[in-house]
C-alpha atoms as a PDB file:
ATOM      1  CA  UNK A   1     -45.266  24.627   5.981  1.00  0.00           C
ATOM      2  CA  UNK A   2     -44.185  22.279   3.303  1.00  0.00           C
ATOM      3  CA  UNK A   3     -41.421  25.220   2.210  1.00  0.00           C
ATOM      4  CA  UNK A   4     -40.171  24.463   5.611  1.00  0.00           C
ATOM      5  CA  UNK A   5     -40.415  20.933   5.652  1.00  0.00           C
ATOM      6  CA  UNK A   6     -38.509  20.551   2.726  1.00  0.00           C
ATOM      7  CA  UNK A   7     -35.541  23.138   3.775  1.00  0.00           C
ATOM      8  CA  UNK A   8     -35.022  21.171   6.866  1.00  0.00           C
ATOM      9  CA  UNK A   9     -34.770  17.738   4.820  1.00  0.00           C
ATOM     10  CA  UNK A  10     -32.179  19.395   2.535  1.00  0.00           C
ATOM     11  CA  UNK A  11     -30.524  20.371   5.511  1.00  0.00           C
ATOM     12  CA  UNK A  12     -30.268  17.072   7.093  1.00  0.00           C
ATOM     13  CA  UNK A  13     -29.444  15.653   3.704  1.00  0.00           C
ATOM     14  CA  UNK A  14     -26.477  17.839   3.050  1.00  0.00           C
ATOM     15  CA  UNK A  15     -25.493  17.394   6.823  1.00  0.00           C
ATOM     16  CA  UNK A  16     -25.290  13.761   6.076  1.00  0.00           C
ATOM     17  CA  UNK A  17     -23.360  13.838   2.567  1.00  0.00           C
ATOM     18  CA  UNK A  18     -20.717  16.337   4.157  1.00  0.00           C
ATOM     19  CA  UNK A  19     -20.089  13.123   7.397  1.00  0.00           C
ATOM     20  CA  UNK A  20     -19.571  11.144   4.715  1.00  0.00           C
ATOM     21  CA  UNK A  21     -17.416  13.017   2.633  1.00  0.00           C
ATOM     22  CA  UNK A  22     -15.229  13.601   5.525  1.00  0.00           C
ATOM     23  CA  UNK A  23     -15.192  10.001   6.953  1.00  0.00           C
ATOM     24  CA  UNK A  24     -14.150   8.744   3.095  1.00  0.00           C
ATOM     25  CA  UNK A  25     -11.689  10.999   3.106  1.00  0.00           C
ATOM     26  CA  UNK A  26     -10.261  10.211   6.147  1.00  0.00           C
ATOM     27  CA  UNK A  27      -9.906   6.584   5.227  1.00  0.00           C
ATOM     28  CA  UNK A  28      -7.782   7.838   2.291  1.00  0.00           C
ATOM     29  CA  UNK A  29      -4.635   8.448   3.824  1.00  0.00           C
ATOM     30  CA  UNK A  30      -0.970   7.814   2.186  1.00  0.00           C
ATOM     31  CA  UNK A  31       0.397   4.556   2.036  1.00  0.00           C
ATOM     32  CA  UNK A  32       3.006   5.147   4.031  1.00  0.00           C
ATOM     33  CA  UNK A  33       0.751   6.151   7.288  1.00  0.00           C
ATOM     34  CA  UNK A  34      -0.594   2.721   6.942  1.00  0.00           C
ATOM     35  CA  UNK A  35       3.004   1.329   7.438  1.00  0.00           C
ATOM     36  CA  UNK A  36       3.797   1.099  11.111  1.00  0.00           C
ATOM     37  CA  UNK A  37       7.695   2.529  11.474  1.00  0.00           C
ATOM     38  CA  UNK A  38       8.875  -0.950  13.651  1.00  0.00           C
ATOM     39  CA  UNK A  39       7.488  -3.287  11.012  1.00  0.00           C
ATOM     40  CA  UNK A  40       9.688  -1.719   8.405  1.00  0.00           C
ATOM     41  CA  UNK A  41      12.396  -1.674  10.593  1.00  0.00           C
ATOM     42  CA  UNK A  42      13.112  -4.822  10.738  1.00  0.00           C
ATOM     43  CA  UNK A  43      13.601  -4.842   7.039  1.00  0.00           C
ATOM     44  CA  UNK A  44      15.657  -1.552   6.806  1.00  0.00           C
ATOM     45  CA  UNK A  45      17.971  -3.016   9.815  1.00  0.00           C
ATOM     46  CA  UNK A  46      18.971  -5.591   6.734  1.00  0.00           C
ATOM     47  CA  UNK A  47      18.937  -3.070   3.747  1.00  0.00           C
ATOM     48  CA  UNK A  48      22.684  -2.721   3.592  1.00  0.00           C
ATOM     49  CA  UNK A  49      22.934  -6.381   3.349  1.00  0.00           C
ATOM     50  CA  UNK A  50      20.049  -7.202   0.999  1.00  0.00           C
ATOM     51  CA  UNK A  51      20.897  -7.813  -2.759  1.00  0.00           C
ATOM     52  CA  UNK A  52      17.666  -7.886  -4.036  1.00  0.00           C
ATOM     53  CA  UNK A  53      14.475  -5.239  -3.780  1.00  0.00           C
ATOM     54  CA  UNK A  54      11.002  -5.866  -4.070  1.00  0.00           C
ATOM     55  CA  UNK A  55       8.889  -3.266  -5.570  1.00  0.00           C
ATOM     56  CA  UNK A  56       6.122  -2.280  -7.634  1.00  0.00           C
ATOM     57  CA  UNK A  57       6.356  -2.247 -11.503  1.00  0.00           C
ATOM     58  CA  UNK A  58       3.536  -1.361 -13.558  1.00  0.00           C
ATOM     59  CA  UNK A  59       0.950  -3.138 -11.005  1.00  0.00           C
ATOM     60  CA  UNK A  60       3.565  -6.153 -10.650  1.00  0.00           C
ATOM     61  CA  UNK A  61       5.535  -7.536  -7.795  1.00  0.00           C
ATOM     62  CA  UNK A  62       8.876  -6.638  -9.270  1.00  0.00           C
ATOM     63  CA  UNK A  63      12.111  -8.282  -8.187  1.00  0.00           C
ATOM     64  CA  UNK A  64      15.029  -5.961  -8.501  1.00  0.00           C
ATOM     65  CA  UNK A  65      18.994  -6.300  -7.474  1.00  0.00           C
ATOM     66  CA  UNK A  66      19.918  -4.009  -5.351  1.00  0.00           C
ATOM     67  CA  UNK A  67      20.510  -0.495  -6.787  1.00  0.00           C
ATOM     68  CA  UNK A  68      19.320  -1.572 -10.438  1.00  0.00           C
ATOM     69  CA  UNK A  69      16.623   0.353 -11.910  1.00  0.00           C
ATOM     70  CA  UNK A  70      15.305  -2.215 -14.217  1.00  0.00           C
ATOM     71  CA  UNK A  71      13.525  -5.193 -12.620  1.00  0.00           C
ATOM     72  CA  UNK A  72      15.363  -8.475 -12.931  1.00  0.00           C
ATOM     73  CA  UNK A  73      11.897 -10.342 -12.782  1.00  0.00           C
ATOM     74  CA  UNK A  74       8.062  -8.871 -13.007  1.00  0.00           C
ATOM     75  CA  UNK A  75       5.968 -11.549 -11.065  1.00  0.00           C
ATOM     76  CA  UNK A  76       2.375 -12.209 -11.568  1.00  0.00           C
ATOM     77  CA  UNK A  77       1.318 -10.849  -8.461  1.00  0.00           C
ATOM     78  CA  UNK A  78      -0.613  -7.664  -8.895  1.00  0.00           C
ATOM     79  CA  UNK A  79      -0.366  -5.956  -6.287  1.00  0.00           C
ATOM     80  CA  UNK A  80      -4.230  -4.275  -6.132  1.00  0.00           C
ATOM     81  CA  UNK A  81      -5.374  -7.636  -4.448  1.00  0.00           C
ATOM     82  CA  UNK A  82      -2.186  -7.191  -1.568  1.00  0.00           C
ATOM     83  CA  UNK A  83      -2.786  -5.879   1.964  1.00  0.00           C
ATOM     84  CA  UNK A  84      -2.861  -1.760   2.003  1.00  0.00           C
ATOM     85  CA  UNK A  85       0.594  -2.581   3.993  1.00  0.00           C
ATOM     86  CA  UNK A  86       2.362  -4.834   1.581  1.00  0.00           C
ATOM     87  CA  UNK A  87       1.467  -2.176  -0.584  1.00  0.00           C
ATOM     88  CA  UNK A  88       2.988   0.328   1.575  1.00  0.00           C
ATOM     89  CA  UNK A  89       6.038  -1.758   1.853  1.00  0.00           C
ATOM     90  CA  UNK A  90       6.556  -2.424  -2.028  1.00  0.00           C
ATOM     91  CA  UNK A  91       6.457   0.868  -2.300  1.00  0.00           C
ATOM     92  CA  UNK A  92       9.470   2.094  -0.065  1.00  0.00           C
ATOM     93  CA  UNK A  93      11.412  -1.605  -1.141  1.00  0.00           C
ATOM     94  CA  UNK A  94      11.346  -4.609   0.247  1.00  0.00           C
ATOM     95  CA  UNK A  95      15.243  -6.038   0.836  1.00  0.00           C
ATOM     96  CA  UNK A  96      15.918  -9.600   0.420  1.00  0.00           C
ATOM     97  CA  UNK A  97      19.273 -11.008   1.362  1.00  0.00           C
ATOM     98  CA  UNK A  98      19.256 -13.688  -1.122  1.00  0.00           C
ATOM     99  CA  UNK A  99      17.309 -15.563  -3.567  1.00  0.00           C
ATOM    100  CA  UNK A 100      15.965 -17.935  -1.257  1.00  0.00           C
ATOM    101  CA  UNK A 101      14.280 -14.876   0.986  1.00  0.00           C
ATOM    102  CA  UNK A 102      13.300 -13.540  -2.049  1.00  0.00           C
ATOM    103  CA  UNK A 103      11.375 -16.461  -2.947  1.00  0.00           C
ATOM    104  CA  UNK A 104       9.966 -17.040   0.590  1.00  0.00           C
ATOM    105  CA  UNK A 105       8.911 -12.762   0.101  1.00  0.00           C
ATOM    106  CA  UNK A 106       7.262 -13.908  -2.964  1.00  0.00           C
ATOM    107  CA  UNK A 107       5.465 -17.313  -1.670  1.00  0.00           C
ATOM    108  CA  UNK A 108       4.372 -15.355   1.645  1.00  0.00           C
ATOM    109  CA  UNK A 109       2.847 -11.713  -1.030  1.00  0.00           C
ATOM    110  CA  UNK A 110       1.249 -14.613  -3.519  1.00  0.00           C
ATOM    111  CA  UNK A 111      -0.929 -16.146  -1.007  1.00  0.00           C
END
């Protein structure tokens, strides 16, 4: 009786790790599935215009002219402590028309 006991406990038990393996796992999708297509839109529609580009540099908010590869200025913003969509952003580039959108960028990611 206890053999059986036990066996159905262990059961349960590994039922109950497996729903949560799968639920974490689900929660772990790509950046860019967290990035709804019309939000970056309106920032592509301006890409061919944009001078600068925000992206990530070694955990930095990274200000970048346009087609340089080498940041122009690493911010202090790390971007672990940004939304999981900021993130998402940063990652594909964020254009910036001038310096004064890139500061307002910067003001609205720092706070």
């Amino acid at each position: 009786m206890k053999i059986g006991i036990k066996a159905v406990l262990l059961a349960a038990m590994a039922a109950a790790a497996a729903f949560s393996v799968r639920q974490a796992a689900a929660t772990l999708r790509r950046a860019e599935d967290l990035l709804p297509k019309e939000v970056y839109a309106q920032f592509q529609a301006k890409s061919g215009r944009a001078q600068y580009l925000l992206r990530e540099e070694n955990g930095q908010v990274a200000v970048f002219r346009n087609g340089e590869n080498r940041p122009e200025r690493v911010t202090g913003i790390e971007t672990v402590v940004l939304r999981r969509a900021d993130r998402a952003m940063l990652g594909k580039g964020i254009p910036a028309e001038n310096i004064d959108e890139v500061l307002h960028l910067l003001e609205d990611l720092g706070s």
